[in-house]
Protein backbone atom coordinates (compact mmCIF):
# COMPACT_ATOMS: atom_id res chain seq x y z
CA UNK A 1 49.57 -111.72 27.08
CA UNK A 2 47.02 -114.93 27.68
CA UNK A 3 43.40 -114.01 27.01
CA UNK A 4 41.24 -114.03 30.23
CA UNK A 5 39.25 -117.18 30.17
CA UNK A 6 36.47 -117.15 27.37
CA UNK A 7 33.75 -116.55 30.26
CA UNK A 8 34.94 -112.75 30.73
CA UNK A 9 36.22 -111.71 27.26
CA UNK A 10 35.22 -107.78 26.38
CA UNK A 11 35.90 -106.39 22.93
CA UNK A 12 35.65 -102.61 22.14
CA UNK A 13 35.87 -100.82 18.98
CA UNK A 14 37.58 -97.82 19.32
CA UNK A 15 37.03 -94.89 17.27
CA UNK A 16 39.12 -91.61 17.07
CA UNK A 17 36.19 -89.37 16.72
CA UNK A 18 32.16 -89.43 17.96
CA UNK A 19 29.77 -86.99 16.56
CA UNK A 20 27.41 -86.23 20.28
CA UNK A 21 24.95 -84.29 20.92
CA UNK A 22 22.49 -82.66 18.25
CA UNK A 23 21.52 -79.18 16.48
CA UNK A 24 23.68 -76.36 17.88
CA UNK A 25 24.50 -78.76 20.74
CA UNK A 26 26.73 -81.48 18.49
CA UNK A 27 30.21 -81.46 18.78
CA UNK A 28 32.82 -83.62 18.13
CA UNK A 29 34.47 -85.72 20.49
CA UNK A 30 37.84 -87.34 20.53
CA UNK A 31 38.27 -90.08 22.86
CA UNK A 32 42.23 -91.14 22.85
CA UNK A 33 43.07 -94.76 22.41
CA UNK A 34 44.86 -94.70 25.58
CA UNK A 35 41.56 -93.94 27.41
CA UNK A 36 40.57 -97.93 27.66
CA UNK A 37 43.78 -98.26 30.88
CA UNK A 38 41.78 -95.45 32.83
CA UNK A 39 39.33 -99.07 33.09
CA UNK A 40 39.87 -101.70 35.27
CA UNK A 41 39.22 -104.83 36.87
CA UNK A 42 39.34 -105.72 40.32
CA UNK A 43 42.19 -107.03 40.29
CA UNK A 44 43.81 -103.87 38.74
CA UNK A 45 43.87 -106.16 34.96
CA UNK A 46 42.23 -103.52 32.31
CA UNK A 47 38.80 -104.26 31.81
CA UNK A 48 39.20 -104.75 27.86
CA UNK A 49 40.84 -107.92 26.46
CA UNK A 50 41.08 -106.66 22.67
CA UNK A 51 40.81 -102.97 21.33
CA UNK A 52 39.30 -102.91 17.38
CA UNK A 53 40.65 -99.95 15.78
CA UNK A 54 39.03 -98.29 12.93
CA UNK A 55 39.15 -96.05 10.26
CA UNK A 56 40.60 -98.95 7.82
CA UNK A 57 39.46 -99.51 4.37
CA UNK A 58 39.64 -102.01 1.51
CA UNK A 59 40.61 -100.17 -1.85
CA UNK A 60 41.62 -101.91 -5.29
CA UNK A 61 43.64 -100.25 -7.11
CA UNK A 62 45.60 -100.60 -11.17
CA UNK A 63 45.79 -104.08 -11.83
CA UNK A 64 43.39 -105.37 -9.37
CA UNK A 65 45.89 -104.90 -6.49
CA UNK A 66 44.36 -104.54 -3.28
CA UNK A 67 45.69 -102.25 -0.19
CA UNK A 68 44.57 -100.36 2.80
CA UNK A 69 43.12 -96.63 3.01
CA UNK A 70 43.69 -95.00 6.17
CA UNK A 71 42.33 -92.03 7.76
CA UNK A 72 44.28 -89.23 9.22
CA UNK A 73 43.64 -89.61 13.08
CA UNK A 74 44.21 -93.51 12.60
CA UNK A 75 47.52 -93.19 11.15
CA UNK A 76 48.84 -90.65 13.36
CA UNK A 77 47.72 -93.32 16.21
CA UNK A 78 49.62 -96.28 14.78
CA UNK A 79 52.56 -94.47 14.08
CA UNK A 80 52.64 -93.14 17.72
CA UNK A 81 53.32 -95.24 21.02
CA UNK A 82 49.63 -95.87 22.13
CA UNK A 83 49.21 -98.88 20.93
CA UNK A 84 52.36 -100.32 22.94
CA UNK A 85 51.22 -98.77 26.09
CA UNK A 86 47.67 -100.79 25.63
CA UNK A 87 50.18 -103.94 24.77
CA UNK A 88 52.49 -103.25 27.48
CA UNK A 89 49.16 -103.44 29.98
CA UNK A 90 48.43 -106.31 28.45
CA UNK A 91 45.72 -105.13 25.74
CA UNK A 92 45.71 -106.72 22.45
CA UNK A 93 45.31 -104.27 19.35
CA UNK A 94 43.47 -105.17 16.41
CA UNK A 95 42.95 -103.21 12.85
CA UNK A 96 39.33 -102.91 12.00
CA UNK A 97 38.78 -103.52 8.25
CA UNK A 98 35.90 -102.14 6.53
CA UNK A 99 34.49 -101.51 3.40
CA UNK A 100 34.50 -98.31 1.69
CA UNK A 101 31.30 -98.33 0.60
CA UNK A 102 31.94 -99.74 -3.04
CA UNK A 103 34.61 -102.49 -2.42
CA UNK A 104 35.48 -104.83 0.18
CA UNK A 105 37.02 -108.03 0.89
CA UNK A 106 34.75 -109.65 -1.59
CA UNK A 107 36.02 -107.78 -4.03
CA UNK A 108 39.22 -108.94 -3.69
CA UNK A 109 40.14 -111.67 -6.25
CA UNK A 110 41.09 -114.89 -5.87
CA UNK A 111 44.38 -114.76 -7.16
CA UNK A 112 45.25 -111.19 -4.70
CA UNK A 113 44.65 -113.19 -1.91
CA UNK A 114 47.92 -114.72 -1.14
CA UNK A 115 49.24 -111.02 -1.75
CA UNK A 116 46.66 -109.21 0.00
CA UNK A 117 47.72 -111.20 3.27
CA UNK A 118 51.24 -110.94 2.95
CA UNK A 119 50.74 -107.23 2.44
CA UNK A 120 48.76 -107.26 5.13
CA UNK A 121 51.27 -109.41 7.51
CA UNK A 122 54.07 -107.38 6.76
CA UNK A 123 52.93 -103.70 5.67
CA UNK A 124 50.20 -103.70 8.33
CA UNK A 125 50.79 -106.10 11.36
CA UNK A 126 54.29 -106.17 11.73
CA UNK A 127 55.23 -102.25 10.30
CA UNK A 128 52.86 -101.37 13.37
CA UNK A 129 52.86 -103.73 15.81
CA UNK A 130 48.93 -104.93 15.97
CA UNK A 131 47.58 -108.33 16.95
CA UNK A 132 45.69 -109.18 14.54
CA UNK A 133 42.72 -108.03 11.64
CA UNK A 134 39.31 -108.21 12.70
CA UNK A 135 37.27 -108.34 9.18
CA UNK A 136 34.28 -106.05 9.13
CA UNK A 137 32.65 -106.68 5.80
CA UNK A 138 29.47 -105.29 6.04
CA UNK A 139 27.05 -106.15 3.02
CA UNK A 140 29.95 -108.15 1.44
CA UNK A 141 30.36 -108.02 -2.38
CA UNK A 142 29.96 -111.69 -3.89
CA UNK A 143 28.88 -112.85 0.09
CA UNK A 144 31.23 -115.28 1.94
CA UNK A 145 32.25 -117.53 -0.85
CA UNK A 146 34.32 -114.09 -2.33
CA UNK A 147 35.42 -113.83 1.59
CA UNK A 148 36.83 -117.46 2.14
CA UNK A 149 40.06 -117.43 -0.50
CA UNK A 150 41.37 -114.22 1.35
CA UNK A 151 40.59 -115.32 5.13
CA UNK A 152 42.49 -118.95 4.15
CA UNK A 153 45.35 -116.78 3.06
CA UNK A 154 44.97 -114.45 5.55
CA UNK A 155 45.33 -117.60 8.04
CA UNK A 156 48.08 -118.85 6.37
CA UNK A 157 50.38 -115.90 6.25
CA UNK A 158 49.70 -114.81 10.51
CA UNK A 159 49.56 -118.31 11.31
CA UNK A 160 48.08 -118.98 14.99
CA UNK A 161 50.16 -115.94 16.29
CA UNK A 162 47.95 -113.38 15.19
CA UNK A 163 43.81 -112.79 15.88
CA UNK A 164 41.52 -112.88 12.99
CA UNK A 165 37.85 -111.77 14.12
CA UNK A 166 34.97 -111.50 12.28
CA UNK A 167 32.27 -108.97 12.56
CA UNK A 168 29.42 -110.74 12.16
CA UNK A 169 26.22 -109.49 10.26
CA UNK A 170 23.88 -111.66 8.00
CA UNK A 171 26.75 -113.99 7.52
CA UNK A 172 24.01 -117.26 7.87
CA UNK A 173 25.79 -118.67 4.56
CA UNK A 174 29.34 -118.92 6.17
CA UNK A 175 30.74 -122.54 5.58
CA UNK A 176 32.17 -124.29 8.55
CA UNK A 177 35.60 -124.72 7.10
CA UNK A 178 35.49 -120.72 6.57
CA UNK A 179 34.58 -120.39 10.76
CA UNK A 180 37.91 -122.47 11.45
CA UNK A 181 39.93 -119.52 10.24
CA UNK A 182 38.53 -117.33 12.69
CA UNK A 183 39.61 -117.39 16.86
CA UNK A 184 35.66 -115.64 17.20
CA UNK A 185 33.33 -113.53 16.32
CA UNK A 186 31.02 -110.79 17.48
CA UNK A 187 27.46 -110.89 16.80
CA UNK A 188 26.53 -107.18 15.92
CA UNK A 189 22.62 -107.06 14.86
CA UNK A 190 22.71 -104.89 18.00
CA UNK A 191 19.20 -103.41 19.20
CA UNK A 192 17.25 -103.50 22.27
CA UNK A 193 15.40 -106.47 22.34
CA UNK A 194 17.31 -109.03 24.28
CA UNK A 195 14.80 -111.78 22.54
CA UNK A 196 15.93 -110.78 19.05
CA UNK A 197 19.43 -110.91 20.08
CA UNK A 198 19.67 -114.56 21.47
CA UNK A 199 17.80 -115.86 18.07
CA UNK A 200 20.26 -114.48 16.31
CA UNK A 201 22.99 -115.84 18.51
CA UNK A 202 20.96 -119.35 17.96
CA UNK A 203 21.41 -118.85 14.13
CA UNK A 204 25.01 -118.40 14.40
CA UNK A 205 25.23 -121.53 16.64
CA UNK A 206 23.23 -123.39 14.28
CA UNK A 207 25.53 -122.83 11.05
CA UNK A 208 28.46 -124.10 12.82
CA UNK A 209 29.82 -121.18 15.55
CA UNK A 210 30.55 -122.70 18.78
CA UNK A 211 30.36 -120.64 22.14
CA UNK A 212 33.18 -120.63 22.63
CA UNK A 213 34.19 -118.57 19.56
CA UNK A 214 31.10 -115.93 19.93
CA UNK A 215 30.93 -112.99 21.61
CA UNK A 216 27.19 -111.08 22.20
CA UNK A 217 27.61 -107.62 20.60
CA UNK A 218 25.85 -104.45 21.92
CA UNK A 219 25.49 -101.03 21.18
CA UNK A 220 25.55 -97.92 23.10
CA UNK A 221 23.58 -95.19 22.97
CA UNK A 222 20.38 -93.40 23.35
CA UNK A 223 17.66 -95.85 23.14
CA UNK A 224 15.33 -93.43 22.24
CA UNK A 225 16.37 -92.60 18.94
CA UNK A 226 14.57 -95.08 17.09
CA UNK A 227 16.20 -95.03 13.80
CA UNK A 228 19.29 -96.22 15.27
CA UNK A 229 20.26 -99.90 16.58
CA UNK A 230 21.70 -98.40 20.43
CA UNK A 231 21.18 -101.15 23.01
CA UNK A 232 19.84 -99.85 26.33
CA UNK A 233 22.31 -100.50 30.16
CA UNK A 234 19.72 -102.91 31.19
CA UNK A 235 19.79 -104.76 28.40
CA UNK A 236 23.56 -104.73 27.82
CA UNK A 237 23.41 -105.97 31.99
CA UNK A 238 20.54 -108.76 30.84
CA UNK A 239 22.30 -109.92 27.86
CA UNK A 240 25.97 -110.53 29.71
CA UNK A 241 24.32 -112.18 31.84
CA UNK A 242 22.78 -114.48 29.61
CA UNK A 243 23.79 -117.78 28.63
CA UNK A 244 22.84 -120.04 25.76
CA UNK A 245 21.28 -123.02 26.35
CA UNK A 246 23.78 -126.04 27.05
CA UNK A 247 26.61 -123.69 27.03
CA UNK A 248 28.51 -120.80 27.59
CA UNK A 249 29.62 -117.49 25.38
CA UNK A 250 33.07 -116.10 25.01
CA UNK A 251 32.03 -112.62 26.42
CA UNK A 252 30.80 -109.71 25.30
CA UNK A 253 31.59 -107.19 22.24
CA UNK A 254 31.37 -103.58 22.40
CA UNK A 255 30.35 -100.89 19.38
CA UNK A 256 32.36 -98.73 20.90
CA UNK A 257 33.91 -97.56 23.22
CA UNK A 258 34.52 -94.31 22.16
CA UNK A 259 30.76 -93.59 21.80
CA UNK A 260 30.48 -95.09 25.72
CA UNK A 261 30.55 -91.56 26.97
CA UNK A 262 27.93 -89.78 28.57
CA UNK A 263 27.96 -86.97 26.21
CA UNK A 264 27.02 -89.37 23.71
CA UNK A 265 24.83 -91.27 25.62
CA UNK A 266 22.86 -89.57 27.51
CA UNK A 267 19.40 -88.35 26.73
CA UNK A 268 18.85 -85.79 26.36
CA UNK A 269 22.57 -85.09 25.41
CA UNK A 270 24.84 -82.57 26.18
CA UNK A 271 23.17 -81.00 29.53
CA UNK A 272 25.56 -79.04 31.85
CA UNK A 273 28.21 -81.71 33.46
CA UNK A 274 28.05 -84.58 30.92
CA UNK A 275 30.84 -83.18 28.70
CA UNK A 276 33.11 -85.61 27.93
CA UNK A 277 35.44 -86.65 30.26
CA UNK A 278 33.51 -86.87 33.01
CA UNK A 279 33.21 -89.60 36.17
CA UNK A 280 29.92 -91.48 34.30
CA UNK A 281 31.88 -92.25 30.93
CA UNK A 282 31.71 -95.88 30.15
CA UNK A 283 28.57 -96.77 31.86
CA UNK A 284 27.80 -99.82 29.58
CA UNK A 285 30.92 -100.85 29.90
CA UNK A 286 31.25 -100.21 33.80
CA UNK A 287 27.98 -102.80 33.82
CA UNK A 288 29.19 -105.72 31.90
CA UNK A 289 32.56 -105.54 34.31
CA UNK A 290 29.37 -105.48 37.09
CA UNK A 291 28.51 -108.49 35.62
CA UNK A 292 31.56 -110.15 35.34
CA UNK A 293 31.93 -109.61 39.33
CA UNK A 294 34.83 -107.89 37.92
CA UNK A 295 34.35 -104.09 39.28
């Protein structure tokens, strides 16, 4: 599968579960993985380039050895034939790896790092069949000069074969040499404010990213709940638009899909029809494909 040309890239997370709705109204909602082909382009090409899968965590366990926690609903996933159905329509699958709160990748030493990517090569990639890793460090321990040993190694062991995506928060002290390793990234300060969003693009630009490595990440969700970074359908339409100056981005990132459903999104959530499935799921994803020209 060739990527569609850096112009009209879309990358979703995709988590099993979404809490919607609030009070006696929440409930949880589990979108499949195989929900993303119900999406496509004009052409009748799915509308997502690269599914992130999470519910992935860094551990370290006796002896400093790193390895992988999984949850439940994650497991049962990879070990079922959705993610070859995505493949087969020419979807590329990526593992989401997170912290778990207390360690990360930066807590990963040094000398685990050749090991921790060869486990992760042939105990992750290969046992299941993914793509690639997209690393999701959040507040890294030890910041990106922890990170760089096990991304080189990382690098190393899936050679050019295999995607290796970076989340990107606060990462301003990422060397150059360390943005090599990476095919792109996806800027996720999220928010509404489509000003604050291009400076931050800017800052990534300005440390060494190049456009065509950087995807604009945004959020979906109720706008109106203040305490909580959701980026609103107009600005999710203003900021695909959007190009930087003197060039142009790789596309645009999604966090998630799975909470791109109406019964999450919506406000106020959970009136009568907007249960989830229902025919206005996806609507911030529907208007980047607008966008695109692509729907």
């Amino acid at each position: 599968m060739k990527f569609l040309p850096f112009t009209k890239m879309l990358v979703v997370y995709w988590l099993h579960t979404v809490g919607a709705g609030t009070g006696a109204n929440r409930q949880i909602v589990h979108v499949p993985l195989t929900d993303v082909l119900h999406y496509t382009r004009a052409d009748g090409s799915p509308q997502v380039n690269v599914v992130n899968m999470t519910g992935a965590s860094i551990a370290i366990g006796a002896n400093n050895v790193p390895y992988l926690q999984m949850d439940t609903l994650l497991l049962q996933t990879l070990q079922s034939n959705e993610v070859r159905q995505l493949q087969n329509a020419g979807i590329r699958v990526v593992l989401c790896i997170q912290g778990n709160g207390k360690q990360g990748f930066g807590d990963i030493a040094a000398e685990q790092a050749t090991y921790f990517a060869d486990y992760l090569k042939h105990d992750v990639l290969d046992k299941y069949g993914l793509d690639g890793i997209d690393v999701d460090d959040e507040y890294p321990t030890g910041g990106n000069t922890k990170l760089e040993p096990v991304v080189a190694a990382m690098r190393g062991a899936f050679g050019r074969g295999k995607i290796i995506s970076k989340a990107l928060y606060l990462d301003y002290d990422m060397s150059r040499k360390m943005i090599g390793y990476f095919d792109y990234g996806g800027v996720m300060d999220y928010g509404d404010s489509a000003a604050f969003l291009q400076e931050v693009y800017y800052k990534y630009l300005a440390i060494g990213w190049t456009n065509n490595k950087l995807l604009m990440g945004v959020n979906a969700g109720p706008v109106s709940q203040k305490d909580e970074a959701f980026t609103s359908v107009a600005t999710v339409k203003t900021m695909t638009a959007w190009q930087p100056k003197g060039g142009t981005k790789r596309g645009m990132m999604l966090w998630s899909f799975s909470q791109d459903v109406q019964q999450y999104t919506h406000d106020p959530q959970n009136d009568a029809g907007l249960l989830y499935p229902n025919a206005n799921d996806h609507e911030w994803q529907r208007e980047i494909m607008t966008v695109y020209g692509e729907q």
